[in-house]
C-alpha atoms as a PDB file:
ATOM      1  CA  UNK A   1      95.152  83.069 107.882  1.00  0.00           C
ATOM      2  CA  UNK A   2      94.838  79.407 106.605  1.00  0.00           C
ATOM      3  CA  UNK A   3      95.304  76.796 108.634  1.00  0.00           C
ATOM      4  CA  UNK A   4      95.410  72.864 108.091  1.00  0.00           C
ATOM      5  CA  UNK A   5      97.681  69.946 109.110  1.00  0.00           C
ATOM      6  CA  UNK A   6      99.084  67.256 107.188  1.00  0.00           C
ATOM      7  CA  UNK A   7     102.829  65.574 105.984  1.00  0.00           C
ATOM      8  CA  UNK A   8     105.103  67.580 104.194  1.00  0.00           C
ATOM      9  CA  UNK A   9     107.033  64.928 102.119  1.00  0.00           C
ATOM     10  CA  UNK A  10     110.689  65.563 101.392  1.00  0.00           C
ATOM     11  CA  UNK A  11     110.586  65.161  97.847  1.00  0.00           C
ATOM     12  CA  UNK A  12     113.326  65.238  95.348  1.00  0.00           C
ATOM     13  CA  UNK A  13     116.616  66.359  96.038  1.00  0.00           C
ATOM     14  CA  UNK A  14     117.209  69.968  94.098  1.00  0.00           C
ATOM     15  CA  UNK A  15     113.775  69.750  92.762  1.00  0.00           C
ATOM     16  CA  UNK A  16     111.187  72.959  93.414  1.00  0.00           C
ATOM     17  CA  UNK A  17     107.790  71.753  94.870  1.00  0.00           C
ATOM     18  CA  UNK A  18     104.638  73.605  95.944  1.00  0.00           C
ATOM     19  CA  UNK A  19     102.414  72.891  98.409  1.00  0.00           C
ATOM     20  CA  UNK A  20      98.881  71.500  96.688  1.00  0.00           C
ATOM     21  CA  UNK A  21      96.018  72.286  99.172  1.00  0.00           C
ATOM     22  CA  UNK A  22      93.407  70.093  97.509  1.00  0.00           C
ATOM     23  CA  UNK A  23      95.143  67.144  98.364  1.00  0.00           C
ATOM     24  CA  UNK A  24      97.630  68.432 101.322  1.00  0.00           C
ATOM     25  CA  UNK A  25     100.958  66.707  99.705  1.00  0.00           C
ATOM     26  CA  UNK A  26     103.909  68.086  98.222  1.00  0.00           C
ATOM     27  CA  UNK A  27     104.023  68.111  94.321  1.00  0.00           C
ATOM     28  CA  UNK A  28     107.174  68.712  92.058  1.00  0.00           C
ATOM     29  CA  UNK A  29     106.667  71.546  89.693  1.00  0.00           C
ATOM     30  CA  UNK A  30     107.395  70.789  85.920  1.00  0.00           C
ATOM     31  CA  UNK A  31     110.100  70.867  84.211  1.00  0.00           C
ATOM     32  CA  UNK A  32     111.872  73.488  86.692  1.00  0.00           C
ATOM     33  CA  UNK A  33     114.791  72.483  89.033  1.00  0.00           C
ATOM     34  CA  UNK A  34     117.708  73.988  90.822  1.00  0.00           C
ATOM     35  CA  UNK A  35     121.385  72.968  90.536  1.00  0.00           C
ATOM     36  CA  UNK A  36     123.423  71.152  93.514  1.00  0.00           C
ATOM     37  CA  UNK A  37     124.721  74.993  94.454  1.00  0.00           C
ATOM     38  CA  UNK A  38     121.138  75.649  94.612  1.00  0.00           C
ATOM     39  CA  UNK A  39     120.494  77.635  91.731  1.00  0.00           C
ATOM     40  CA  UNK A  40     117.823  77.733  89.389  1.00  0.00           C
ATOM     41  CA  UNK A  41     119.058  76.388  86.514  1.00  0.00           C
ATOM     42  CA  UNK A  42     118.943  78.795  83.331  1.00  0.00           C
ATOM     43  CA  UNK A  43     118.551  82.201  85.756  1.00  0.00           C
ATOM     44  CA  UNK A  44     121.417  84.349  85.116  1.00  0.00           C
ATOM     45  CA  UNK A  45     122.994  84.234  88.877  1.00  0.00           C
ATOM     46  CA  UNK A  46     125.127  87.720  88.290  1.00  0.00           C
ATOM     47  CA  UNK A  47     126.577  90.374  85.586  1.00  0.00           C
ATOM     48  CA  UNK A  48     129.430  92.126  85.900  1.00  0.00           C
ATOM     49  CA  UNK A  49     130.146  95.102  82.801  1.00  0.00           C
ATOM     50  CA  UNK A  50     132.682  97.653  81.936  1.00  0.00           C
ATOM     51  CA  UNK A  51     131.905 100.765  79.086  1.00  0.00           C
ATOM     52  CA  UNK A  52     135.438 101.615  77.794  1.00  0.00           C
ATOM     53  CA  UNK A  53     136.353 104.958  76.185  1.00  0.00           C
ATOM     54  CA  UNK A  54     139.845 104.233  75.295  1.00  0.00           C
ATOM     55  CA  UNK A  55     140.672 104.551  71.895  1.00  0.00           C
ATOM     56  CA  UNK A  56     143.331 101.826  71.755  1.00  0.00           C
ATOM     57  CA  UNK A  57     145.986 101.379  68.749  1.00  0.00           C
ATOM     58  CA  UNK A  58     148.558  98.449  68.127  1.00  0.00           C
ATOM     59  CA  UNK A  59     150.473  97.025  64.846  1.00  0.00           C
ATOM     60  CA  UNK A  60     151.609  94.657  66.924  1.00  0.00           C
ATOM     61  CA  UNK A  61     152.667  91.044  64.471  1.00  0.00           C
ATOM     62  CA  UNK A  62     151.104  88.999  67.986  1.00  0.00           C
ATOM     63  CA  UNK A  63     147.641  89.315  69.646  1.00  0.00           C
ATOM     64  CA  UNK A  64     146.975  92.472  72.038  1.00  0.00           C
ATOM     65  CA  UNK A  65     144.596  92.834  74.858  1.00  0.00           C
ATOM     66  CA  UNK A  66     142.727  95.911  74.828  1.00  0.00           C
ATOM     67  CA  UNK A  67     141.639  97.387  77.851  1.00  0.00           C
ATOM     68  CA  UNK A  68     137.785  96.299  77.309  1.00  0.00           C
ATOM     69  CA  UNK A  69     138.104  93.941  79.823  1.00  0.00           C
ATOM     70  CA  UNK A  70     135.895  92.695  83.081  1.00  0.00           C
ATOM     71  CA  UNK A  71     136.379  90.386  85.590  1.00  0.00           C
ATOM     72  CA  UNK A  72     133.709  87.937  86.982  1.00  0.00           C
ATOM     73  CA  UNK A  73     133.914  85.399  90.162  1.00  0.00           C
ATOM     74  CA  UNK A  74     131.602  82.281  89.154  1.00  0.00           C
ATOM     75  CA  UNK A  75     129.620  80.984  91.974  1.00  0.00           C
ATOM     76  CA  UNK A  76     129.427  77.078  90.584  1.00  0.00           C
ATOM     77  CA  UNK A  77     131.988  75.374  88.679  1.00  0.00           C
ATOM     78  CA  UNK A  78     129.001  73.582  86.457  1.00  0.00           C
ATOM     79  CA  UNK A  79     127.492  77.621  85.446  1.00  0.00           C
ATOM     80  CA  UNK A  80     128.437  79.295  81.757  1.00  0.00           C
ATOM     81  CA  UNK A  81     129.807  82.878  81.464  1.00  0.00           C
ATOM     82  CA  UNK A  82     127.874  84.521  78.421  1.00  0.00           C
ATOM     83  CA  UNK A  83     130.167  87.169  76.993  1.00  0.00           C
ATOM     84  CA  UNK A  84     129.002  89.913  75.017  1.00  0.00           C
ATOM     85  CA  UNK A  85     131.185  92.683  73.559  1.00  0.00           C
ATOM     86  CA  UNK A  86     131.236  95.421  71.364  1.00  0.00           C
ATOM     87  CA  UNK A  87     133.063  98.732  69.515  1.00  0.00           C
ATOM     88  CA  UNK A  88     134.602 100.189  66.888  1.00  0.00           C
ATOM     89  CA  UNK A  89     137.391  98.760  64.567  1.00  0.00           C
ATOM     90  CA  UNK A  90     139.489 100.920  61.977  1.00  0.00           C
ATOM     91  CA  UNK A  91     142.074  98.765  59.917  1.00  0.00           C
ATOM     92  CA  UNK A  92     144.785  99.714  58.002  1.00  0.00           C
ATOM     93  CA  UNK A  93     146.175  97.747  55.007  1.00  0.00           C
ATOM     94  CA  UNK A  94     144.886  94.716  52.957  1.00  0.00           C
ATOM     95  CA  UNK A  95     145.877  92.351  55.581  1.00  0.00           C
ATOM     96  CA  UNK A  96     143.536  90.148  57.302  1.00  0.00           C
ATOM     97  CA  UNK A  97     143.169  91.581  60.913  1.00  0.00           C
ATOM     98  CA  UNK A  98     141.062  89.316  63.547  1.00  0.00           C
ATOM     99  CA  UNK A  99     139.383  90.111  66.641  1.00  0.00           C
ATOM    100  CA  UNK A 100     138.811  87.490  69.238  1.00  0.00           C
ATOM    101  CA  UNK A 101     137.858  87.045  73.325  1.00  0.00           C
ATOM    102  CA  UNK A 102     140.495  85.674  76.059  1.00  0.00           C
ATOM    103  CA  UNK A 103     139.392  83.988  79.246  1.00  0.00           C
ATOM    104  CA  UNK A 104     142.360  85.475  81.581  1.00  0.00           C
ATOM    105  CA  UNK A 105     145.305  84.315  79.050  1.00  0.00           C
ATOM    106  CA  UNK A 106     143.634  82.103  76.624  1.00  0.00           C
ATOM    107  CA  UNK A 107     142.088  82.488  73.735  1.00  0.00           C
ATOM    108  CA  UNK A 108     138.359  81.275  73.394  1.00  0.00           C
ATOM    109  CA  UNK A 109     138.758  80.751  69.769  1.00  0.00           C
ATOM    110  CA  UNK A 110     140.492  77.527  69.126  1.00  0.00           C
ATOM    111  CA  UNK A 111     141.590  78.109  65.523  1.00  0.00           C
ATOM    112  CA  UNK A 112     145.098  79.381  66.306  1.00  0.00           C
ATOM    113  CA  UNK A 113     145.979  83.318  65.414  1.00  0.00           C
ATOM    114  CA  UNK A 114     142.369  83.782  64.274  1.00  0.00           C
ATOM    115  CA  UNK A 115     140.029  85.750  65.798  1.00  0.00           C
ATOM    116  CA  UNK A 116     136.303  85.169  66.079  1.00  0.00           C
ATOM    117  CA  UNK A 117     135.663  88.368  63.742  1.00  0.00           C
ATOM    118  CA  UNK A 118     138.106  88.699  60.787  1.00  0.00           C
ATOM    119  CA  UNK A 119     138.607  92.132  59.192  1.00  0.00           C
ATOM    120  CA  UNK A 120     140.530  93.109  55.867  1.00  0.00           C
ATOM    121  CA  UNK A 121     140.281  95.986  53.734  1.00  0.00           C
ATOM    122  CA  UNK A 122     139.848  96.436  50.316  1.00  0.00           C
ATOM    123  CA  UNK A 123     140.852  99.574  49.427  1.00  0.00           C
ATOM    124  CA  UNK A 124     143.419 100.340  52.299  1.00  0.00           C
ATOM    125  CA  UNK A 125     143.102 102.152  55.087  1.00  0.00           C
ATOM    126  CA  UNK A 126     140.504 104.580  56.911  1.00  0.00           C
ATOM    127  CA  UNK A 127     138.201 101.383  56.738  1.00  0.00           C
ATOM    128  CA  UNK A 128     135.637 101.595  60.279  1.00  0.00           C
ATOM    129  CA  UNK A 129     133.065  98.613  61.030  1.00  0.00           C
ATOM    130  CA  UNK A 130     131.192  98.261  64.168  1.00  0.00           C
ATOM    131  CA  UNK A 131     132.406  94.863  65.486  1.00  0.00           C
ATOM    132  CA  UNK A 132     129.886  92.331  68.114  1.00  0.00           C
ATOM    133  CA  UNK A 133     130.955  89.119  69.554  1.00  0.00           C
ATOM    134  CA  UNK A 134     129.021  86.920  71.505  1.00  0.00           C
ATOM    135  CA  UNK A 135     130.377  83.607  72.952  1.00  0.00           C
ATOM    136  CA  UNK A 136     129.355  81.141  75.747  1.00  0.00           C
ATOM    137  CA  UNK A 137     132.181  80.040  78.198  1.00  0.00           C
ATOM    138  CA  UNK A 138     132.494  77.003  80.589  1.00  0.00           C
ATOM    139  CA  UNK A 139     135.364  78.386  82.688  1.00  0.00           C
ATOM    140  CA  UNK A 140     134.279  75.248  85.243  1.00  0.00           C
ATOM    141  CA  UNK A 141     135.870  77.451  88.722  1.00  0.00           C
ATOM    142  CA  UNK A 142     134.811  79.530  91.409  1.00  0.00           C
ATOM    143  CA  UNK A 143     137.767  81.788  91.240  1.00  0.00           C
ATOM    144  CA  UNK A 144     138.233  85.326  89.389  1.00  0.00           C
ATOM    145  CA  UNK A 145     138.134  84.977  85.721  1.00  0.00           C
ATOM    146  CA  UNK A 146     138.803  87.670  83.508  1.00  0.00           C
ATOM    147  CA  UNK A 147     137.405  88.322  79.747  1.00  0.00           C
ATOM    148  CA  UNK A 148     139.095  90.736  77.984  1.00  0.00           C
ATOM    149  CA  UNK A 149     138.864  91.913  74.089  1.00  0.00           C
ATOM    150  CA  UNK A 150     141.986  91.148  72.390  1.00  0.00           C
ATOM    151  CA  UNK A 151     143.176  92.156  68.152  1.00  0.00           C
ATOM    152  CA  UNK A 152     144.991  90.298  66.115  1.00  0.00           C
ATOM    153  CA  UNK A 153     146.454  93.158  64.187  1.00  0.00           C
ATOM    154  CA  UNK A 154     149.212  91.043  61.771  1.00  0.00           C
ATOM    155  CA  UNK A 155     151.682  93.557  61.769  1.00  0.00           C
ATOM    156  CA  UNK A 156     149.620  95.937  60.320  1.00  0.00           C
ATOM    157  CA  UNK A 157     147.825  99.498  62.068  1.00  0.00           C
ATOM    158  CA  UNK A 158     144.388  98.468  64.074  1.00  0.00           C
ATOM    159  CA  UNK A 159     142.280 100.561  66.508  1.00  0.00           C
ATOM    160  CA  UNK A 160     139.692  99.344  68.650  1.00  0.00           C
ATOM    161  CA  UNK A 161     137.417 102.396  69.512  1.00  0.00           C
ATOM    162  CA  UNK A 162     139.371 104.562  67.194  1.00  0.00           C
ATOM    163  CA  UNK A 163     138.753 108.169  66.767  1.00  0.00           C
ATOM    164  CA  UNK A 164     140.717 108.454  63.623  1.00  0.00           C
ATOM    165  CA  UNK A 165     137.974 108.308  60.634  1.00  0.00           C
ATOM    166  CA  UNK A 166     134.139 108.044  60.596  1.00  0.00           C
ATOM    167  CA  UNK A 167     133.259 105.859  64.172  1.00  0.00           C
ATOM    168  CA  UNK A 168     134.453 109.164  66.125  1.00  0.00           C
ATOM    169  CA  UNK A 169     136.517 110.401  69.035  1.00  0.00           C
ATOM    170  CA  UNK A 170     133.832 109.920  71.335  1.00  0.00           C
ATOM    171  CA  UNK A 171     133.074 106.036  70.516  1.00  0.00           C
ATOM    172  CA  UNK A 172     132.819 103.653  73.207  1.00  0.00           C
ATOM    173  CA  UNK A 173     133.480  99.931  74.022  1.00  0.00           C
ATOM    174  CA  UNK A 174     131.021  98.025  75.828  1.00  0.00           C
ATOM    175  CA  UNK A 175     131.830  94.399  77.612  1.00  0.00           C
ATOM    176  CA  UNK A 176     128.900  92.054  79.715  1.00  0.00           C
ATOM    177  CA  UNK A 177     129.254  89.000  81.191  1.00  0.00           C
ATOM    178  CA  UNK A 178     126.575  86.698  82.658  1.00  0.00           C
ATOM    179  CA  UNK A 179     126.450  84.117  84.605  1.00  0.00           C
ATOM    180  CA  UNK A 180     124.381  81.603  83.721  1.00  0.00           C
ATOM    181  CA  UNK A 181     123.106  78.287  86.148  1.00  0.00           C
ATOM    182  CA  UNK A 182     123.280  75.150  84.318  1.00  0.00           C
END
């Protein structure tokens, strides 16, 4: 074992630094640092997921959480919840049907009774599209925070994981969020 005496400076608060033998001080590493919670900043910190096999239906005229939903406890107010969710959609109709992402009660899409995926078929109904949306969230608390995949149906038949055409009885949902150290 190595052995060797010198001063261990205290550095830079949150700042990662290595011991550099050739010249016994402490040195900052580049461009790498740690929050004030003490995480390093870009890791993911945790995930939390949830694979859903309920084929859910609604024509209801006002938004509807499915139950492709997950709940996540941040560790830092300053850290970003990546959300990343996925299944089937079968619409009914011509009318424009959205899909969209709430954060406990609220919507993360800002452009009121949209959804961040819109739907509408052309030629009526029986109309199946895989559906993906990805968003980054600031949620700024430490407590439990929910994410749950909601439709936007406009009074008109939707499914979410529907086994009534082509994506099958046997489809699945599939929600992830990460937390991310900024």
């Amino acid at each position: 074992a190595g052995s060797g005496s010198g001063t261990v400076n205290s550095g830079t608060a949150n700042q990662l630094s290595y011991y550099a033998t050739s010249t016994n001080a402490v040195s900052p590493l580049a461009n790498v640092s740690v929050n004030a919670a003490g995480y390093l900043i870009g890791t993911i910190v945790q995930t939390q997921s949830y694979v859903d096999n309920v084929n859910f239906a609604t024509s209801s005229a006002t938004p509807v959480g499915t139950s492709t939903t997950v709940t996540i406890t941040p560790k830092a107010t300053t850290h970003k919840i990546k959300i990343t969710a996925m299944g089937g959609i079968a619409t009914g109709g011509t009318v424009r049907q959205d899909v969209s992402l709430y954060r406990n009660t609220t919507p993360l899409n800002t452009n009121s009774g949209f959804g961040f995926v819109t739907f509408k078929a052309t030629g009526g109904s029986g109309n199946d599209v895989p559906c993906t949306l990805v968003y980054l969230d600031s949620p700024a608390t430490t407590s439990a925070t929910t994410y749950t995949v909601y439709l936007i149906p406009n009074s008109t038949a939707m499914q979410w994981n529907s086994g009534a055409n082509s994506i099958g009885t046997d489809s699945s949902a599939y929600i992830l969020v990460e937390e991310i150290a900024f």
